[in-house]
Protein backbone atom coordinates (compact mmCIF):
# COMPACT_ATOMS: atom_id res chain seq x y z
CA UNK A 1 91.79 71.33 103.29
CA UNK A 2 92.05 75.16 103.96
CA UNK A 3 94.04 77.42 101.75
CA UNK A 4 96.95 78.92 102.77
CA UNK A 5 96.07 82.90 103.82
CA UNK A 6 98.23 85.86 101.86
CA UNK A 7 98.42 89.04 103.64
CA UNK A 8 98.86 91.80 101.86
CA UNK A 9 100.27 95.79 103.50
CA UNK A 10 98.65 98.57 102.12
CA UNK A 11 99.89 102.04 103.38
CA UNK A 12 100.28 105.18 101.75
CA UNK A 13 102.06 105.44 98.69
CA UNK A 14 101.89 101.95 97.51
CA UNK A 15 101.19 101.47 93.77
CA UNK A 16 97.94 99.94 92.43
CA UNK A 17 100.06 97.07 90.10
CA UNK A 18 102.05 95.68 92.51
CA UNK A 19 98.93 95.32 94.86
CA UNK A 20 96.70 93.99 92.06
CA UNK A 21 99.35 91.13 90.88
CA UNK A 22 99.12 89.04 94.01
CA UNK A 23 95.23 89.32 94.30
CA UNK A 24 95.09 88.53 90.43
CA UNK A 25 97.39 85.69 90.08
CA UNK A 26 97.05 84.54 93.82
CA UNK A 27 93.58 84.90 95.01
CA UNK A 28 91.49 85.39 91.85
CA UNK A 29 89.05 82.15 91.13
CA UNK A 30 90.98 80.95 87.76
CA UNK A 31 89.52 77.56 88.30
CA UNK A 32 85.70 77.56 89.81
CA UNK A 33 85.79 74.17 90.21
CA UNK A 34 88.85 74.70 92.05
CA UNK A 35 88.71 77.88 93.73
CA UNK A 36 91.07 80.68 94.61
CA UNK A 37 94.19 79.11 95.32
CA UNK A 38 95.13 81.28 98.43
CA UNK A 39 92.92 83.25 100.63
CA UNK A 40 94.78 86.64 99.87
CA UNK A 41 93.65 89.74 102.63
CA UNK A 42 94.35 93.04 102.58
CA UNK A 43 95.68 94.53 105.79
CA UNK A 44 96.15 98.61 106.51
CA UNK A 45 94.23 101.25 108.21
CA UNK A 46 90.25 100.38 108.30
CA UNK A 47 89.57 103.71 107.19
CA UNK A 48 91.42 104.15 104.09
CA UNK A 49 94.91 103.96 102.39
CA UNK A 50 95.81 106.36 99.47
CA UNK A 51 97.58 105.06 96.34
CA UNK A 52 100.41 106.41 94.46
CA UNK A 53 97.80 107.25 91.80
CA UNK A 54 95.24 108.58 94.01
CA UNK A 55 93.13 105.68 94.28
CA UNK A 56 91.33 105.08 97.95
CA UNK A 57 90.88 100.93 99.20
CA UNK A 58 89.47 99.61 102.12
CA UNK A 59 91.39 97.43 104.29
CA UNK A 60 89.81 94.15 105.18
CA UNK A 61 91.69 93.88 108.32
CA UNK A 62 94.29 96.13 110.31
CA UNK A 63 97.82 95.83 109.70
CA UNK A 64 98.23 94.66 113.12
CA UNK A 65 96.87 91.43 111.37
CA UNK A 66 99.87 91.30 109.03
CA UNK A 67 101.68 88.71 110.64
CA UNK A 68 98.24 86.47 111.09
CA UNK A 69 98.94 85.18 107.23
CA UNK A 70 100.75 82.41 106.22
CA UNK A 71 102.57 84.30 103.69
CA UNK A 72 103.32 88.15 103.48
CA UNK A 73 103.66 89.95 99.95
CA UNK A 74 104.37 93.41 100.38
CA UNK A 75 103.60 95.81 97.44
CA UNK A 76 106.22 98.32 96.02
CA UNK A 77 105.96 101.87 96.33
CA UNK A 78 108.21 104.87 95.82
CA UNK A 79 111.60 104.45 97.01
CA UNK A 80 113.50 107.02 99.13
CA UNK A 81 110.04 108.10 101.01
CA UNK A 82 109.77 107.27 104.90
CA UNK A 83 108.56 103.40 105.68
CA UNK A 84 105.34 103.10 107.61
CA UNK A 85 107.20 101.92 111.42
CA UNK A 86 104.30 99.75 112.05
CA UNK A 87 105.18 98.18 108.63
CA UNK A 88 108.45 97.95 109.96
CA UNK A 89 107.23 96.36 113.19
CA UNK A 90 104.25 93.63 111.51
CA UNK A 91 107.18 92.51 109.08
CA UNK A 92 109.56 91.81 112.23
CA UNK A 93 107.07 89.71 113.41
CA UNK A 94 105.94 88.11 110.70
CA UNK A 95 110.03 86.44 110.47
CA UNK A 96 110.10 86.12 114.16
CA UNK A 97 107.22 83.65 113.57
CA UNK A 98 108.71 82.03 110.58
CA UNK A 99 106.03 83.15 108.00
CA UNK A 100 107.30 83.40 104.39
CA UNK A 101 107.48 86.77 103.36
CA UNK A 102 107.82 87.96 99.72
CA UNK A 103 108.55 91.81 98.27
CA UNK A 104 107.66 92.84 94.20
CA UNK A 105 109.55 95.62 92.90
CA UNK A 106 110.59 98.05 95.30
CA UNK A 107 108.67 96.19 98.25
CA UNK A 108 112.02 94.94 98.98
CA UNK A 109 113.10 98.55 100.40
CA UNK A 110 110.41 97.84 103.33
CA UNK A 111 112.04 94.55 103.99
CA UNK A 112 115.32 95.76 104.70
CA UNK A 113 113.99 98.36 106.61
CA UNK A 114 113.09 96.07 108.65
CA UNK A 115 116.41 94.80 108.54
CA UNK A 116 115.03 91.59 106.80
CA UNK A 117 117.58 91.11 104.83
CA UNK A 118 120.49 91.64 106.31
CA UNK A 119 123.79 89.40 105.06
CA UNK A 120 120.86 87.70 102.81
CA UNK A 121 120.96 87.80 98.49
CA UNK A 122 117.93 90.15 97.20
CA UNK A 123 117.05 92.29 94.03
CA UNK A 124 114.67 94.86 93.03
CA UNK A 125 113.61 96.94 90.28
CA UNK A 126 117.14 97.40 88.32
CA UNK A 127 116.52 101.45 88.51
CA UNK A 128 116.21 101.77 92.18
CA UNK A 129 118.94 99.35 93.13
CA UNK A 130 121.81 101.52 93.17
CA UNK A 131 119.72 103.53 95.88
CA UNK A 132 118.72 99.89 97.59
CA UNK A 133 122.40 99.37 97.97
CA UNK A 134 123.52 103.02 99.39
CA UNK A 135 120.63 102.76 101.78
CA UNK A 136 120.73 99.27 103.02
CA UNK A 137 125.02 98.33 102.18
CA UNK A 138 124.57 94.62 103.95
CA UNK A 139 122.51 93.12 101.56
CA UNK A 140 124.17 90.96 98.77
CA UNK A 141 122.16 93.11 95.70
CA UNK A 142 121.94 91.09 92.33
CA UNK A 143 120.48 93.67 90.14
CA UNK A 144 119.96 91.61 86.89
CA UNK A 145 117.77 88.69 88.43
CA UNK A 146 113.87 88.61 88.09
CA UNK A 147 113.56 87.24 91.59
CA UNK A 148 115.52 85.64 94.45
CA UNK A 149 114.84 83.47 97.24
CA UNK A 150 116.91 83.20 100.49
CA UNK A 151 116.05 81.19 103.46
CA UNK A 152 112.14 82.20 103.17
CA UNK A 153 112.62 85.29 101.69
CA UNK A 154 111.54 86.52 98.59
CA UNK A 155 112.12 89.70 96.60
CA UNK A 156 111.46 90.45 92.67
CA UNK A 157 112.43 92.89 90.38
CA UNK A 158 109.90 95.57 88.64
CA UNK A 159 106.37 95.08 87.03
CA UNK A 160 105.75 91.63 85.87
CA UNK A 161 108.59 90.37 87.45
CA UNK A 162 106.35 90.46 90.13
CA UNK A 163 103.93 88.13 88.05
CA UNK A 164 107.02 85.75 87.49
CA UNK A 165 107.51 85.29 91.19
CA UNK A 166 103.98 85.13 91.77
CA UNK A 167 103.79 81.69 89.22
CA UNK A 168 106.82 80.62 91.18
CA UNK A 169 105.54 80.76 94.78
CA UNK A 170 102.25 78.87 93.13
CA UNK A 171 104.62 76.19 91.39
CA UNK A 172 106.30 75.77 94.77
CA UNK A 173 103.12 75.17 96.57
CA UNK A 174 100.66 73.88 93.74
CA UNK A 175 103.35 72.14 91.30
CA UNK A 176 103.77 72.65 87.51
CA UNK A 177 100.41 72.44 86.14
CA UNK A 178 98.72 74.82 88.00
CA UNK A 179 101.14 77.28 87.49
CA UNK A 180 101.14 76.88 83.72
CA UNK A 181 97.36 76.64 83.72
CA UNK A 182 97.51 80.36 85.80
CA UNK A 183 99.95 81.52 83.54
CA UNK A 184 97.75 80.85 80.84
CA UNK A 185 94.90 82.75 82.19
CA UNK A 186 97.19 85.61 82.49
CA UNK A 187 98.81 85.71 79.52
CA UNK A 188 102.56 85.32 79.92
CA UNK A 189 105.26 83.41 80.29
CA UNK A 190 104.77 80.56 81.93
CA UNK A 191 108.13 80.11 83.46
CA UNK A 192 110.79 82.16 83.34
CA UNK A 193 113.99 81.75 86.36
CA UNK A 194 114.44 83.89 88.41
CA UNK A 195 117.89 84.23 87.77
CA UNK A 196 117.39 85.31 84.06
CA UNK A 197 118.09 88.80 83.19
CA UNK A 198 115.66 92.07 84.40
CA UNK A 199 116.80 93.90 81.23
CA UNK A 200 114.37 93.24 78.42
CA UNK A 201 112.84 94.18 75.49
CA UNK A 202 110.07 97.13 75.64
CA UNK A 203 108.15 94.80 73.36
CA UNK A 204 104.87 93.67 75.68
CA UNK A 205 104.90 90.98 77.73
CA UNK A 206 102.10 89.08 75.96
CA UNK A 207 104.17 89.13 72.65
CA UNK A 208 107.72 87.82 73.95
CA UNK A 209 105.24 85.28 75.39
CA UNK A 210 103.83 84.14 72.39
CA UNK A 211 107.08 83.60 70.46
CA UNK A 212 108.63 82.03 73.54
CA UNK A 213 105.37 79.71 73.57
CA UNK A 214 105.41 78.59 69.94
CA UNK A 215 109.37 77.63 70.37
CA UNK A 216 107.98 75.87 73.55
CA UNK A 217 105.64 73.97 71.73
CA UNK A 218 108.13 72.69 69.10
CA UNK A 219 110.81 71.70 71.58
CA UNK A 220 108.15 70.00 73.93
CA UNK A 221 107.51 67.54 70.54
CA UNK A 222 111.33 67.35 70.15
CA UNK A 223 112.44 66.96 73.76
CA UNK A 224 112.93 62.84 73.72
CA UNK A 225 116.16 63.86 71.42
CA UNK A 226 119.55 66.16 72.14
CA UNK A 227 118.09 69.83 70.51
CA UNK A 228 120.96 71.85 69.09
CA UNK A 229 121.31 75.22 68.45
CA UNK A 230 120.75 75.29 64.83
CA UNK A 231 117.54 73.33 65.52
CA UNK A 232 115.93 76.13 67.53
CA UNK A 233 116.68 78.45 65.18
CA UNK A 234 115.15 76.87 62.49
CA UNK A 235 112.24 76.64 64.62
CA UNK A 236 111.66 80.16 65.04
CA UNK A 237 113.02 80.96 62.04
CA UNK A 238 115.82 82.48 63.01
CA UNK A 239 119.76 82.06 62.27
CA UNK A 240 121.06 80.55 65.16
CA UNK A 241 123.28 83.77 66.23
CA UNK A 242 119.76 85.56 66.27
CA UNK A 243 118.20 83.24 68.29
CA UNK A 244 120.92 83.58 70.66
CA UNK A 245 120.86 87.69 70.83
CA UNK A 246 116.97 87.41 71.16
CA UNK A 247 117.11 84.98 74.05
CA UNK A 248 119.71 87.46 75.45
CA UNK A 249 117.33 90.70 74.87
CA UNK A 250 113.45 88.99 75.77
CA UNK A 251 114.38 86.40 78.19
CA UNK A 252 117.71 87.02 79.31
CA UNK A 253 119.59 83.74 79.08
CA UNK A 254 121.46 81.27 76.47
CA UNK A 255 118.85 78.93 74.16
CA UNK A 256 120.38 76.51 75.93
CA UNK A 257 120.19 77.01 79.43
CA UNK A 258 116.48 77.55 78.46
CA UNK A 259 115.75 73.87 76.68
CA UNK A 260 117.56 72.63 80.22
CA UNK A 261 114.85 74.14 82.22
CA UNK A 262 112.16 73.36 79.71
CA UNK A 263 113.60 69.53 80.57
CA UNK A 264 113.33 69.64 84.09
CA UNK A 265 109.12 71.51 83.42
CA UNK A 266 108.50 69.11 81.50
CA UNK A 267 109.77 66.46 83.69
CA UNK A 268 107.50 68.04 86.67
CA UNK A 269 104.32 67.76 84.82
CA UNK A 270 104.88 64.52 84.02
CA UNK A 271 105.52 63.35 87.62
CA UNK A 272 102.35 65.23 88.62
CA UNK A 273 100.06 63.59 85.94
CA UNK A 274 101.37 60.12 85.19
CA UNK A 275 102.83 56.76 87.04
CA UNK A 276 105.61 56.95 84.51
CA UNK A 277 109.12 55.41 86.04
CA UNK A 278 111.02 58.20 86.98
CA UNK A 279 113.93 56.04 84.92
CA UNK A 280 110.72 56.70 81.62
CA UNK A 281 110.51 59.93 82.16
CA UNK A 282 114.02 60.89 82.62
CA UNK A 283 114.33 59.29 78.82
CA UNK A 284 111.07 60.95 77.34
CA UNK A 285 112.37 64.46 78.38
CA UNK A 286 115.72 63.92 76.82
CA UNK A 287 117.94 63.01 79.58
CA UNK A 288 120.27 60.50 78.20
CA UNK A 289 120.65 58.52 81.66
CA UNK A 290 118.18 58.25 84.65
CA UNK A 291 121.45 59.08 87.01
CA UNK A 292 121.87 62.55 85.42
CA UNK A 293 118.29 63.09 85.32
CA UNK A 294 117.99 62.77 88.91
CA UNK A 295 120.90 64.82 89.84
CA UNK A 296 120.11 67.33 87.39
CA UNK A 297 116.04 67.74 89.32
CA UNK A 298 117.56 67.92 92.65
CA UNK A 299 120.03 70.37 91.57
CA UNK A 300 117.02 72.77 90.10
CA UNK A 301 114.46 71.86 92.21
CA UNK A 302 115.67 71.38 95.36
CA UNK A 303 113.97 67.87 96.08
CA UNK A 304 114.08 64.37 94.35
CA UNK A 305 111.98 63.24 91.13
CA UNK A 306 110.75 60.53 93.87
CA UNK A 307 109.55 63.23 96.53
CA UNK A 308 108.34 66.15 93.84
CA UNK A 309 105.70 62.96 93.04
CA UNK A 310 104.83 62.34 96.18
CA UNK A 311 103.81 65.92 97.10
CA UNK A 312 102.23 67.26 94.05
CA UNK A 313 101.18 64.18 91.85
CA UNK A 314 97.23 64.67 90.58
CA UNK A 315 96.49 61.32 90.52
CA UNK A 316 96.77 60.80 94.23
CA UNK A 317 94.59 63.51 94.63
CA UNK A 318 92.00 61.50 92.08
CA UNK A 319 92.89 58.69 94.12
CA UNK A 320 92.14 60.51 97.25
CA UNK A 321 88.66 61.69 95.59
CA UNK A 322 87.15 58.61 94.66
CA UNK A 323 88.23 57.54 98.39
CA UNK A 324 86.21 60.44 99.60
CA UNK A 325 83.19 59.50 96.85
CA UNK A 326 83.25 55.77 98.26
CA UNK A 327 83.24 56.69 101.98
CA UNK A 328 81.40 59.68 101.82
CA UNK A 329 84.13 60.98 104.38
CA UNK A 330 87.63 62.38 104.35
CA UNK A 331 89.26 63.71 107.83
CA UNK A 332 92.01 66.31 107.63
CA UNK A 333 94.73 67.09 110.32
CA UNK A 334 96.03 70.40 111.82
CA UNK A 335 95.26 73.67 110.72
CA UNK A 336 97.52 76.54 109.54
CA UNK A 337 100.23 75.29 111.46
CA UNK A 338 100.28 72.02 110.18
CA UNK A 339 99.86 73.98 106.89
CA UNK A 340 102.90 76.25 108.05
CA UNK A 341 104.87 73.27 109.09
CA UNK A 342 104.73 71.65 105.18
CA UNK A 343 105.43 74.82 103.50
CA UNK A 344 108.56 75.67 105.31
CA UNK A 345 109.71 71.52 104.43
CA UNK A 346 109.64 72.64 100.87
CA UNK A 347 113.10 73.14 99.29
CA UNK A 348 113.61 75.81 97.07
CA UNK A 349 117.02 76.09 95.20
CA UNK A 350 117.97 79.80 94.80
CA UNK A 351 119.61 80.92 91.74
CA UNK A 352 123.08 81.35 91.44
């Protein structure tokens, strides 16, 4: 089956993190067995687009091409400088044609430009969001979260928040696994919502990972049982009111609203990987009831324990392998637009 195509802007003044991050995390070959998860193309002018920092890249394709993808990421680059109009005009038609288009950092100030995202919920780097909302008043700003979704459009806040809604687009499409297994590779968090707090520590990203990770670890062998707050604390060796301001400072939400989401992750990998009864594993990740359980997944993810299976469990694709190994034949459907058509069926909650 073909991968789903990334397009990615480049025009002047664009800087060289924000374009990196989506060909790192999206289209670099993590898994060789695998391959590149996306096809991820870089469109701009075929001779040349200047950096922020100086740096010269070569275009694979024009930007006339922009709207050719099935998703669009646009890079950030300094806010308060003129928009490239034929930016302005590819991203128009990108949404005319329904493709999914996502902004990191101060990308978002090209989208509503482009007038994108009008009457729609949005953020962007906490700094330049007081200009976002003098320039562009109609947009429903929330300045504190890490990313936001609304009706197919995407927008994160600064530096690796960018990474953070990079893992989510990939959980969307790929499920849990893979985006855990890419977070891996890149050394961070592997899941942090989008509607936790931009305002963190200066401590590097690699280190609040690797506390975060260890507490992860502990709670993952203690998820079957209710966790308190005392619990966690003793787990990282902290007093529980520590715990609390730490979560507040390096993650940006309560302990507990993190072992909730930790619940439902967990739950997702186990739907991908097992035939466990949904009513097994709504016990095994420390749902008391199997009714809760499955209110509680729809009301994160979007979709039903029952459906999340269906469209991202690895044993059907083992299933679907040895089919292939018996027949020596496997025949696919449609192209990008049947492609197009299942990625728009996908339901995304967005944060509140």
């Amino acid at each position: 089956m073909s991968r789903l195509s990334v397009t990615v802007p480049l025009t002047e003044g664009l800087t060289l993190f924000e374009i990196g991050m989506p060909l790192e995390a999206l289209g670099y070959d993590w898994d060789p067995a695998r391959g590149p998860l996306y096809d991820v193309i870089l469109c701009g002018d075929p001779r040349g687009v200047r950096t922020h920092t100086g740096a010269q890249l070569t275009p694979e394709r024009p930007l006339s091409a922009l709207s050719d993808g099935d998703m669009v990421v646009v890079p950030g680059g300094r806010p308060g400088r003129p928009i490239d109009r034929q930016l302005v005009h590819e991203l128009r038609q990108a949404a005319e044609r329904g493709t999914r288009i996502a902004a990191l950092c101060t990308g978002t100030f090209a989208l509503a430009e482009a007038g994108l995202l009008d009457g729609r919920r949005a953020t962007t780097h906490w700094r330049h969001a007081p200009l976002l909302q003098r320039m562009y008043p109609r947009i429903e700003l929330d300045a504190r979260a890490l990313y936001v979704e609304d009706n197919g459009i995407f927008t994160s806040a600064g530096s690796a928040a960018g990474l953070d809604l990079c893992l989510h687009l990939i959980r969307r499409d790929h499920g849990e696994r893979v985006a855990n297994t890419i977070a891996r590779n890149l050394v961070i968090a592997s899941h942090r919502d989008g509607d936790q707090a931009q305002y963190v520590t200066a401590e590097p990203l690699e280190d609040r990972a690797a506390w975060l990770n260890h507490l992860r670890d502990w709670l993952r062998r203690n998820l079957v049982r209710p966790v308190t707050l005392t619990e966690l604390g003793q787990a990282a060796n902290l007093s529980a009111r520590t715990l609390a301001r730490r979560f507040q400072r390096d993650v940006g939400t309560t302990p507990m609203r993190w072992v909730a989401a930790e619940r439902i992750a967990m739950a997702k990998e186990l739907l991908e990987a097992t035939d466990l009864t949904i009513d097994r594993i709504s016990f095994d990740v420390g749902f008391g009831s199997p009714v809760t359980f499955r209110a509680a997944f729809a009301r994160e993810v979007g979709i039903s324990p029952g459906l999340y299976r269906t469209r991202f469990s690895t044993r059907q694709e083992a299933d679907d392998s040895a089919t292939v190994h018996q027949t020596g034949e496997r025949t696919f459907s449609g192209g990008r637009a049947s492609a197009r058509a299942a990625r728009r069926s996908t339901a995304f909650r967005s944060p509140q």
